[in-house]
N, C-alpha and C. Protein backbone atom coordinates (compact mmCIF):
# COMPACT_ATOMS: atom_id res chain seq x y z
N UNK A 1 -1.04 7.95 2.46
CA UNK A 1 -1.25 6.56 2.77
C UNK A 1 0.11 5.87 2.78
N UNK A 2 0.43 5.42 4.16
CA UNK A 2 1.93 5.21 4.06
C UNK A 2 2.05 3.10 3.89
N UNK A 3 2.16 3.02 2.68
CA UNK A 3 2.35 1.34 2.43
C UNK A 3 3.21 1.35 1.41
N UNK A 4 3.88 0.59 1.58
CA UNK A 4 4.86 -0.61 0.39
C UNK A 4 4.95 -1.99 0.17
N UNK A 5 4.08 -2.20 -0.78
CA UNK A 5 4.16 -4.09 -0.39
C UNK A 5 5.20 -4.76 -0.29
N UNK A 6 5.35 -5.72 1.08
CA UNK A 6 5.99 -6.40 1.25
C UNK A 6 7.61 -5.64 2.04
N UNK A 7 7.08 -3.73 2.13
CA UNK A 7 8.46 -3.03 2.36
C UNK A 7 8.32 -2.77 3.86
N UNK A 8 8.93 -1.15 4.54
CA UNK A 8 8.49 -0.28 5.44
C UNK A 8 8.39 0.53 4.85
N UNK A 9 7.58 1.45 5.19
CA UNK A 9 7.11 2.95 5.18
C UNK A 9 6.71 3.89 6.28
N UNK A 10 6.93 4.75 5.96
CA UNK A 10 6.49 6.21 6.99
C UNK A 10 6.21 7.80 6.37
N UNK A 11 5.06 7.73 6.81
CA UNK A 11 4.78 9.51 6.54
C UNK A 11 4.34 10.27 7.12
N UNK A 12 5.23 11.59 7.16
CA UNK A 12 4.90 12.57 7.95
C UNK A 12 4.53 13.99 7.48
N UNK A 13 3.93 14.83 8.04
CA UNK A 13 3.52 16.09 7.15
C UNK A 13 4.33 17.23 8.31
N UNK A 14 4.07 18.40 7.65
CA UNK A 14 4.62 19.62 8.20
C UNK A 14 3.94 20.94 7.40
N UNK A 15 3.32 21.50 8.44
CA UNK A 15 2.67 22.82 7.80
C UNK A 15 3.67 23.46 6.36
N UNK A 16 2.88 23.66 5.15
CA UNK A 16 3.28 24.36 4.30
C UNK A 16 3.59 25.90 4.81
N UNK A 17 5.08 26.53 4.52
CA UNK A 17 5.37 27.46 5.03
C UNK A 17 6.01 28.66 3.56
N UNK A 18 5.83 27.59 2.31
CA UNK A 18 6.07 28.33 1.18
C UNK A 18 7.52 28.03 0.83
N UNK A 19 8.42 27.43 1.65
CA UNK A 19 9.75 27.42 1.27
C UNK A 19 9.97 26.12 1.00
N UNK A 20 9.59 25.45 -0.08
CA UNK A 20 10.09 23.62 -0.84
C UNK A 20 11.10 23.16 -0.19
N UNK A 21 12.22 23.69 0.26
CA UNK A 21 13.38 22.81 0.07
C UNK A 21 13.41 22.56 2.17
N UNK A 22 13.65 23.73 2.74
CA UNK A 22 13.08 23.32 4.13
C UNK A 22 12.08 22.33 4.57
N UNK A 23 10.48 22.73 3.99
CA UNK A 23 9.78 22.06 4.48
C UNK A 23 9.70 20.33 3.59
N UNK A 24 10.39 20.50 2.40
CA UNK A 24 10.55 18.90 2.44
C UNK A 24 11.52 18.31 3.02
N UNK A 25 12.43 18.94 3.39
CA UNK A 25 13.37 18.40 4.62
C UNK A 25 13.29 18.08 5.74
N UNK A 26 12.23 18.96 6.02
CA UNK A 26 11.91 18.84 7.66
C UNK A 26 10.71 17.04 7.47
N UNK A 27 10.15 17.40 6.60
CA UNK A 27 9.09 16.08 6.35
C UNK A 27 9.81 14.69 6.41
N UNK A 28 11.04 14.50 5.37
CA UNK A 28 11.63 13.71 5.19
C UNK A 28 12.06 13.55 6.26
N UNK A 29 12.78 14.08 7.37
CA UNK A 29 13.39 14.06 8.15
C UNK A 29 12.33 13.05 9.63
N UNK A 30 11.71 13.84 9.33
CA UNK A 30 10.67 13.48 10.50
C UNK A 30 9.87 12.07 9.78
N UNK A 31 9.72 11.77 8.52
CA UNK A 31 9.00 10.50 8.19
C UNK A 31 10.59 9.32 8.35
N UNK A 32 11.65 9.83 8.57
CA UNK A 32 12.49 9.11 8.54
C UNK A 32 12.69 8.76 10.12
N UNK A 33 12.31 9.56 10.72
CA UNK A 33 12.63 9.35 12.39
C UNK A 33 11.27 8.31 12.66
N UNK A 34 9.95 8.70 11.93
CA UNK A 34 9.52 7.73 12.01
C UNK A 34 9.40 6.02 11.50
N UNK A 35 10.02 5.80 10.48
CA UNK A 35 10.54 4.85 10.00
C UNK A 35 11.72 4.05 11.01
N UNK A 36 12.43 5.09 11.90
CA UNK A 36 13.20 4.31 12.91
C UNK A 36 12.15 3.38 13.88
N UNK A 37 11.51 4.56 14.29
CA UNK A 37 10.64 3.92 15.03
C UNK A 37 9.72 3.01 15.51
N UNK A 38 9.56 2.36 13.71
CA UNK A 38 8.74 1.06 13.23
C UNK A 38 9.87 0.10 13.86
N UNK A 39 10.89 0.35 12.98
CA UNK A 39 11.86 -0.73 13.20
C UNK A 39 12.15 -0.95 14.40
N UNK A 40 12.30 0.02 15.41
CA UNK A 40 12.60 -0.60 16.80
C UNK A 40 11.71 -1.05 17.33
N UNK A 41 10.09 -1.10 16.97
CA UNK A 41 8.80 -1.62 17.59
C UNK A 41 9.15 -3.05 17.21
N UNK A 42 9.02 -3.47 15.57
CA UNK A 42 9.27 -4.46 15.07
C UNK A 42 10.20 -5.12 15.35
N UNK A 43 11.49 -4.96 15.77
CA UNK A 43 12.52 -5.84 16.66
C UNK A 43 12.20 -6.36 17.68
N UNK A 44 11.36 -5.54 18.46
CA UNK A 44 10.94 -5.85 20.06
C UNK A 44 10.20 -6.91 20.42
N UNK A 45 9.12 -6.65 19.04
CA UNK A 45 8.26 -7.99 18.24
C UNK A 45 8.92 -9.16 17.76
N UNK A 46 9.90 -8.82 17.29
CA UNK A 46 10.48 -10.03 17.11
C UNK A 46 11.12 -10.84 18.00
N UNK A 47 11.94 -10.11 19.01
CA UNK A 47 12.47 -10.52 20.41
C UNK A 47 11.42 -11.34 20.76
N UNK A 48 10.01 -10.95 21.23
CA UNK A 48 9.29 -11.62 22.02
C UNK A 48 8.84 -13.17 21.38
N UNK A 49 9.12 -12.77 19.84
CA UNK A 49 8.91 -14.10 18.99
C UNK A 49 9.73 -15.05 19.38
N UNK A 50 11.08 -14.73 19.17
CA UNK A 50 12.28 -15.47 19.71
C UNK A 50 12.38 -16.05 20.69
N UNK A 51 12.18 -15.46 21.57
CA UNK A 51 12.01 -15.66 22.83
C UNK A 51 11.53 -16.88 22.87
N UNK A 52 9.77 -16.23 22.65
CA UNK A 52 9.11 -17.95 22.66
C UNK A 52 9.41 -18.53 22.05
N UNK A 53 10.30 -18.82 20.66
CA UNK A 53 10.83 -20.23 20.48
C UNK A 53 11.74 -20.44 20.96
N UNK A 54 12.80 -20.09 21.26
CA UNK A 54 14.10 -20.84 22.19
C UNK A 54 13.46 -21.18 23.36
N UNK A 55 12.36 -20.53 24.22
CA UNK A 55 11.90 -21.16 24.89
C UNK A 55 10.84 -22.49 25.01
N UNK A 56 10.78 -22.73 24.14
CA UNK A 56 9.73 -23.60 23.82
C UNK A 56 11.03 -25.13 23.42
N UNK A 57 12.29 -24.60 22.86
CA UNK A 57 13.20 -25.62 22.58
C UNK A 57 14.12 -25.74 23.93
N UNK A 58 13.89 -25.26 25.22
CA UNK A 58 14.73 -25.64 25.97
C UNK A 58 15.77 -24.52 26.57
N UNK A 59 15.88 -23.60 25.57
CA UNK A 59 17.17 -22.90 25.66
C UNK A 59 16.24 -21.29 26.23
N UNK A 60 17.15 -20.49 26.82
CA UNK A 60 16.46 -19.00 27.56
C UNK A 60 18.11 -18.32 26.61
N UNK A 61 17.17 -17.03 26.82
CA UNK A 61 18.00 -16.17 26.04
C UNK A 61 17.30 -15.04 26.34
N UNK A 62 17.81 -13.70 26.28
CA UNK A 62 17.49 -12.11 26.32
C UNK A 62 16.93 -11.26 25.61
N UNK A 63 15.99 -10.17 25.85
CA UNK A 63 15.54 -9.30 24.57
C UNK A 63 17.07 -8.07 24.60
N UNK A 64 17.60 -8.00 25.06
CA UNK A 64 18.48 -6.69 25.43
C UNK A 64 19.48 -6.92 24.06
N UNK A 65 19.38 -8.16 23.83
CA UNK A 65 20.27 -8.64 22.63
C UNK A 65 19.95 -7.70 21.61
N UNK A 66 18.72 -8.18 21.08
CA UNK A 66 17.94 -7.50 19.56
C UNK A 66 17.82 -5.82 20.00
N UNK A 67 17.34 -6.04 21.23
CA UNK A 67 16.87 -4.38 21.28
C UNK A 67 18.68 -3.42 21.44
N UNK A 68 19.62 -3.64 21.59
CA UNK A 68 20.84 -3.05 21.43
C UNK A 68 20.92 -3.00 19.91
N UNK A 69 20.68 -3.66 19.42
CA UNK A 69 21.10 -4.23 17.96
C UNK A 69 20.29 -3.73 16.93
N UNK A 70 18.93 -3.74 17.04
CA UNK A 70 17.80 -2.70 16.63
C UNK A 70 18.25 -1.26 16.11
N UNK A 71 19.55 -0.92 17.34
CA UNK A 71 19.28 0.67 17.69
C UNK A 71 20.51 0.85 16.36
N UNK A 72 21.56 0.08 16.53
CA UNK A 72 22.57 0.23 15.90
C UNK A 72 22.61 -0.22 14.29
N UNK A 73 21.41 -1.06 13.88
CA UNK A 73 21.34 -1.51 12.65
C UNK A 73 20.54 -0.38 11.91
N UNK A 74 19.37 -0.18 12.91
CA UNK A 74 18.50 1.19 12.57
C UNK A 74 19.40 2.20 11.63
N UNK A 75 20.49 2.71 12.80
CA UNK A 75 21.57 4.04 11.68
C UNK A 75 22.01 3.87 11.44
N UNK A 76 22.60 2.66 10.82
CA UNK A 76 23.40 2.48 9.67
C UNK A 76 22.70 1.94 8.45
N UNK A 77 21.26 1.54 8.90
CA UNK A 77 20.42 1.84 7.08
C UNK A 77 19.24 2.59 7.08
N UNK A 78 19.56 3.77 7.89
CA UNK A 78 18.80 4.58 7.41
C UNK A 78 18.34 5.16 5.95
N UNK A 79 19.68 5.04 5.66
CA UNK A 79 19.91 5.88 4.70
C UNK A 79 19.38 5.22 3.43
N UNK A 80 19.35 3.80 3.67
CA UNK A 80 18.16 2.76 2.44
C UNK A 80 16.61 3.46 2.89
N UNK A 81 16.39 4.20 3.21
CA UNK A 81 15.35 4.41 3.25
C UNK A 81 15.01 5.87 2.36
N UNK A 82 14.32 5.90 1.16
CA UNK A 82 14.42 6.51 0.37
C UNK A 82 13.13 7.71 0.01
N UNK A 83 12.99 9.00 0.41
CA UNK A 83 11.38 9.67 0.02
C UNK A 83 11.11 8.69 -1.28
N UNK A 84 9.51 8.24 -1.11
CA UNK A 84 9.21 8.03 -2.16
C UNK A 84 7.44 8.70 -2.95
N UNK A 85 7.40 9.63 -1.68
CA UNK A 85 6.57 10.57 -2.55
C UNK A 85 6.51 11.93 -1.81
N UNK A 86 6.36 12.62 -2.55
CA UNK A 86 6.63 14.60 -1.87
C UNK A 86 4.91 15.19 -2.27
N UNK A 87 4.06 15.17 -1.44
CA UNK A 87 3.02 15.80 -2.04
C UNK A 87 1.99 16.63 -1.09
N UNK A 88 1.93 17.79 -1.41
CA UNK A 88 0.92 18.80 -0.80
C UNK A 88 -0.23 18.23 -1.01
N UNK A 89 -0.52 18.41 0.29
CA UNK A 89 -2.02 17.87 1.09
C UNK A 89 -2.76 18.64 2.17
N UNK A 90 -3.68 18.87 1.98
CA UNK A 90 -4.79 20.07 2.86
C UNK A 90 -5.37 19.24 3.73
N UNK A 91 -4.92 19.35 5.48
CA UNK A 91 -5.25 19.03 6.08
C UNK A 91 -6.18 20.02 7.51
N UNK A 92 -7.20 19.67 7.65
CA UNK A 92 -8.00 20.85 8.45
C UNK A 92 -7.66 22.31 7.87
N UNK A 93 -8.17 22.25 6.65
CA UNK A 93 -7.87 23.40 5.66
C UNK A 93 -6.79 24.28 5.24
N UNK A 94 -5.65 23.61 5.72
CA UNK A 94 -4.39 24.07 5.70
C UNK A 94 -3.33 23.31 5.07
N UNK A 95 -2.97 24.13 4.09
CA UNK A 95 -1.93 23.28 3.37
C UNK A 95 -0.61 22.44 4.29
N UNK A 96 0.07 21.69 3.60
CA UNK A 96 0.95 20.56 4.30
C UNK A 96 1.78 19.64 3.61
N UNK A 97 3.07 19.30 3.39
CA UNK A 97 3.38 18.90 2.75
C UNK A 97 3.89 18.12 3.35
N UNK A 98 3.86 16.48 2.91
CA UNK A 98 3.65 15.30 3.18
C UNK A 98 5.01 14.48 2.63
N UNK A 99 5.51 13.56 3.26
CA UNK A 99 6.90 12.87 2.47
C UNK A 99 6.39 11.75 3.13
N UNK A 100 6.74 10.24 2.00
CA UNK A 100 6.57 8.97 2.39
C UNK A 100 7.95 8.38 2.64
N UNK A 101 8.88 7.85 3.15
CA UNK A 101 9.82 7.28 3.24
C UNK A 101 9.43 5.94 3.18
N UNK A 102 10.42 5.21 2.42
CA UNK A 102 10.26 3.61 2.28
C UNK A 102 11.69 2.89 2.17
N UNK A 103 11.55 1.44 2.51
CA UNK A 103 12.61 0.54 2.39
C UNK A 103 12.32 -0.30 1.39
N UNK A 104 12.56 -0.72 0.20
CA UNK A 104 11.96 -1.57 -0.69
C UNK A 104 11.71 -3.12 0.14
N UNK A 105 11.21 -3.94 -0.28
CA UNK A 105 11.51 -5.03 0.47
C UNK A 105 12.50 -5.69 0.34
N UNK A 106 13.39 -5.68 -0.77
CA UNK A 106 14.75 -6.16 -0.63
C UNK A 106 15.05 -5.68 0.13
N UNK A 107 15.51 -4.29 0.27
CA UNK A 107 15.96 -3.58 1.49
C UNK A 107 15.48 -3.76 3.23
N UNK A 108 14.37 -4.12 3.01
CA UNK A 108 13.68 -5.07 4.51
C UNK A 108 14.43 -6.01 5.02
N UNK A 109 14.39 -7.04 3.85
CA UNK A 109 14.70 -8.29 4.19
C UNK A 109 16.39 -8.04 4.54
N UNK A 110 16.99 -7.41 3.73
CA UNK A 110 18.75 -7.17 4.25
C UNK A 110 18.75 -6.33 6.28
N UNK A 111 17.57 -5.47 5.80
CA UNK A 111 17.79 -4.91 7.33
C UNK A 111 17.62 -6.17 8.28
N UNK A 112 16.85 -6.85 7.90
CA UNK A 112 16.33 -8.10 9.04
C UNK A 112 17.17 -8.63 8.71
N UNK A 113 17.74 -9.34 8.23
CA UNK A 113 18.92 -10.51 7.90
C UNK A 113 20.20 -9.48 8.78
N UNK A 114 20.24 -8.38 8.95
CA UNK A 114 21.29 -7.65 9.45
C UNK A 114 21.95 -7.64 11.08
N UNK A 115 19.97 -7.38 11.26
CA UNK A 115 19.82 -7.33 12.64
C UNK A 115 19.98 -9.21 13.61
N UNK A 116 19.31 -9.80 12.67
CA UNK A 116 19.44 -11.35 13.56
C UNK A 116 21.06 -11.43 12.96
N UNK A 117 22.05 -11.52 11.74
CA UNK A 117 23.18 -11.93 12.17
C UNK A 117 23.57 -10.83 13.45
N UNK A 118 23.86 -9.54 13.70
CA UNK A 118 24.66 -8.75 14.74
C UNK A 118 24.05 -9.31 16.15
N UNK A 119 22.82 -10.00 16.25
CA UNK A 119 22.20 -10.46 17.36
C UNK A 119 22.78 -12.06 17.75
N UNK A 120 23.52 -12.51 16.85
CA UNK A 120 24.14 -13.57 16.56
C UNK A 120 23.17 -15.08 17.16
N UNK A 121 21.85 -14.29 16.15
CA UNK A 121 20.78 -15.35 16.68
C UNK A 121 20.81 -16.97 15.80
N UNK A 122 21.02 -17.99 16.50
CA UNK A 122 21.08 -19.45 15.76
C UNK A 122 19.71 -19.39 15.54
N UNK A 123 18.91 -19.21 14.37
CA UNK A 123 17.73 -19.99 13.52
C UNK A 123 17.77 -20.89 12.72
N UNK A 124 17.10 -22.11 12.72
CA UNK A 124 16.74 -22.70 12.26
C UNK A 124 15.78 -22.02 10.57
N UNK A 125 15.78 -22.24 9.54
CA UNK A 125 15.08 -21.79 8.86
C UNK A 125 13.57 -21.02 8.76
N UNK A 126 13.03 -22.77 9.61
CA UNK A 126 11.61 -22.11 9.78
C UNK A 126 11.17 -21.02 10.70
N UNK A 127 12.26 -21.44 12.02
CA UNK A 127 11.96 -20.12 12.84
C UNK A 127 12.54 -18.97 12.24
N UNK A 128 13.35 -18.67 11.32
CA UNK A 128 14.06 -17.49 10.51
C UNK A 128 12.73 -17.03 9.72
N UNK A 129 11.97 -17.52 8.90
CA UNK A 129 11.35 -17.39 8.44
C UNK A 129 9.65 -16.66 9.11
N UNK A 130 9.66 -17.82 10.39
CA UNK A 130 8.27 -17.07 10.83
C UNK A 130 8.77 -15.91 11.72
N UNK A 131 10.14 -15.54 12.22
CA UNK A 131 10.36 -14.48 12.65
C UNK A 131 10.55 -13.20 11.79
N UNK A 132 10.78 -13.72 10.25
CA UNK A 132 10.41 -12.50 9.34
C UNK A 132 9.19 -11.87 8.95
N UNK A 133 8.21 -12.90 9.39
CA UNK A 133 6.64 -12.43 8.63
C UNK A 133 6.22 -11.54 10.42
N UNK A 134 6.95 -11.99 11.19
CA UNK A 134 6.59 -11.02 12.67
C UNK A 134 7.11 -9.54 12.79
N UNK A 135 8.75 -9.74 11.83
CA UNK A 135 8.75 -8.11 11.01
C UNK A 135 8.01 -7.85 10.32
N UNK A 136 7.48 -8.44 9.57
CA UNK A 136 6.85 -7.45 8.61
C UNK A 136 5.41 -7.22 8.73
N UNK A 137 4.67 -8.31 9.82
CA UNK A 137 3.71 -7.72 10.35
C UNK A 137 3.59 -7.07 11.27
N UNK A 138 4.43 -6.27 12.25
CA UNK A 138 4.61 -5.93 13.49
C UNK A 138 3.71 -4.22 12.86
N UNK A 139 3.82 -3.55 11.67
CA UNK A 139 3.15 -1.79 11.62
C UNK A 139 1.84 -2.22 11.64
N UNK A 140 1.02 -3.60 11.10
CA UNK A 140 -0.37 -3.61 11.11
C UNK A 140 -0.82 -3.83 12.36
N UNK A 141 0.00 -4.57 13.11
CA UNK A 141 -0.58 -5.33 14.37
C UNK A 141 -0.62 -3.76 15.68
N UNK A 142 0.19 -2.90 15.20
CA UNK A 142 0.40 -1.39 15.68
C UNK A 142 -0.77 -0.29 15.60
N UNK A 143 -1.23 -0.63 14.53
CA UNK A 143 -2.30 0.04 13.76
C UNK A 143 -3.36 -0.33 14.33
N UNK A 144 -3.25 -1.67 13.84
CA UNK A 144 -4.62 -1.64 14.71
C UNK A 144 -5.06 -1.81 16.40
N UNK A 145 -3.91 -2.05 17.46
CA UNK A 145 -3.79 -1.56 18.58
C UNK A 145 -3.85 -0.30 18.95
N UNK A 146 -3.53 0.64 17.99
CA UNK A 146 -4.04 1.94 18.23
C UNK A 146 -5.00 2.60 17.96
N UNK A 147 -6.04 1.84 16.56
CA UNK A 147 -7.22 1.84 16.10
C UNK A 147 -8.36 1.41 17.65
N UNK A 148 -8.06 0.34 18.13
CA UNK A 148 -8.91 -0.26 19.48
C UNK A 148 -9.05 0.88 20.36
N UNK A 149 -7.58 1.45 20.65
CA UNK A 149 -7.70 2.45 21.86
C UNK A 149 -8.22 3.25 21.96
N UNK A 150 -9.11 3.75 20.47
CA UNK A 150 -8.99 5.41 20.55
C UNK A 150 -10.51 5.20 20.37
């Protein structure tokens, strides 16, 4: 169950193959690629937030901004992103070992504060603010768009 209140998270599994130190690597590895992947959804989300308010105040501006900036803030805090659970799990009767990766939410809020200064976005507070709750809701609003489809 991949959650952290108020953080990011990601988890990924990989067939149990008997060797610990590989296959939690490969897990970590891959719950960490997915953890990129939030974040660049959630920027994109936020762009479109942005968007509509500078547009709504008069002023036009670009998503190419955030989404360059996304990519480059992404790997350089990866590495705040920390396993925070290692646990064998039997999935369609086959063992699997599972890694959660997370960002605490301090660590959220610095990635977001990271990405709008390198985007060298002028906010106003309140729009700073409701463009943070559009990060941090952008994995549910995902979830359940993919919950509809299927």
């Amino acid at each position: 169950n991949t959650t952290v209140e108020n953080g990011t998270a990601a988890t990924d599994c990989v067939g149990w193959t008997g060797k610990m130190s590989i296959d939690r690597k490969q897990a970590i590895a891959n719950a960490r690629a997915a953890i990129a992947q939030q974040i660049q959804v959630k920027v994109q989300a936020m762009d479109k937030t942005y968007q509509r308010k500078t547009t709504a105040d008069g002023e036009t501006t670009t998503g190419s901004t955030f989404e360059s900036v996304s990519k480059q803030i992404t790997q350089q805090n990866l590495n705040g992103a920390m396993p925070r659970k290692v646990d064998m799990v039997m999935i369609e009767d086959k063992k699997n070992l599972c890694a959660m990766v997370a960002f605490s939410p301090q660590a959220t809020k610095e990635l977001f504060n990271d990405i709008v200064k390198a985007a060298d976005a002028k906010l106003d507070p309140q729009s700073e603010r409701a463009l943070y709750e559009e990060f941090r809701a952008q994995k549910a609003q995902g979830e359940m768009e993919k919950a509809l489809q299927e």
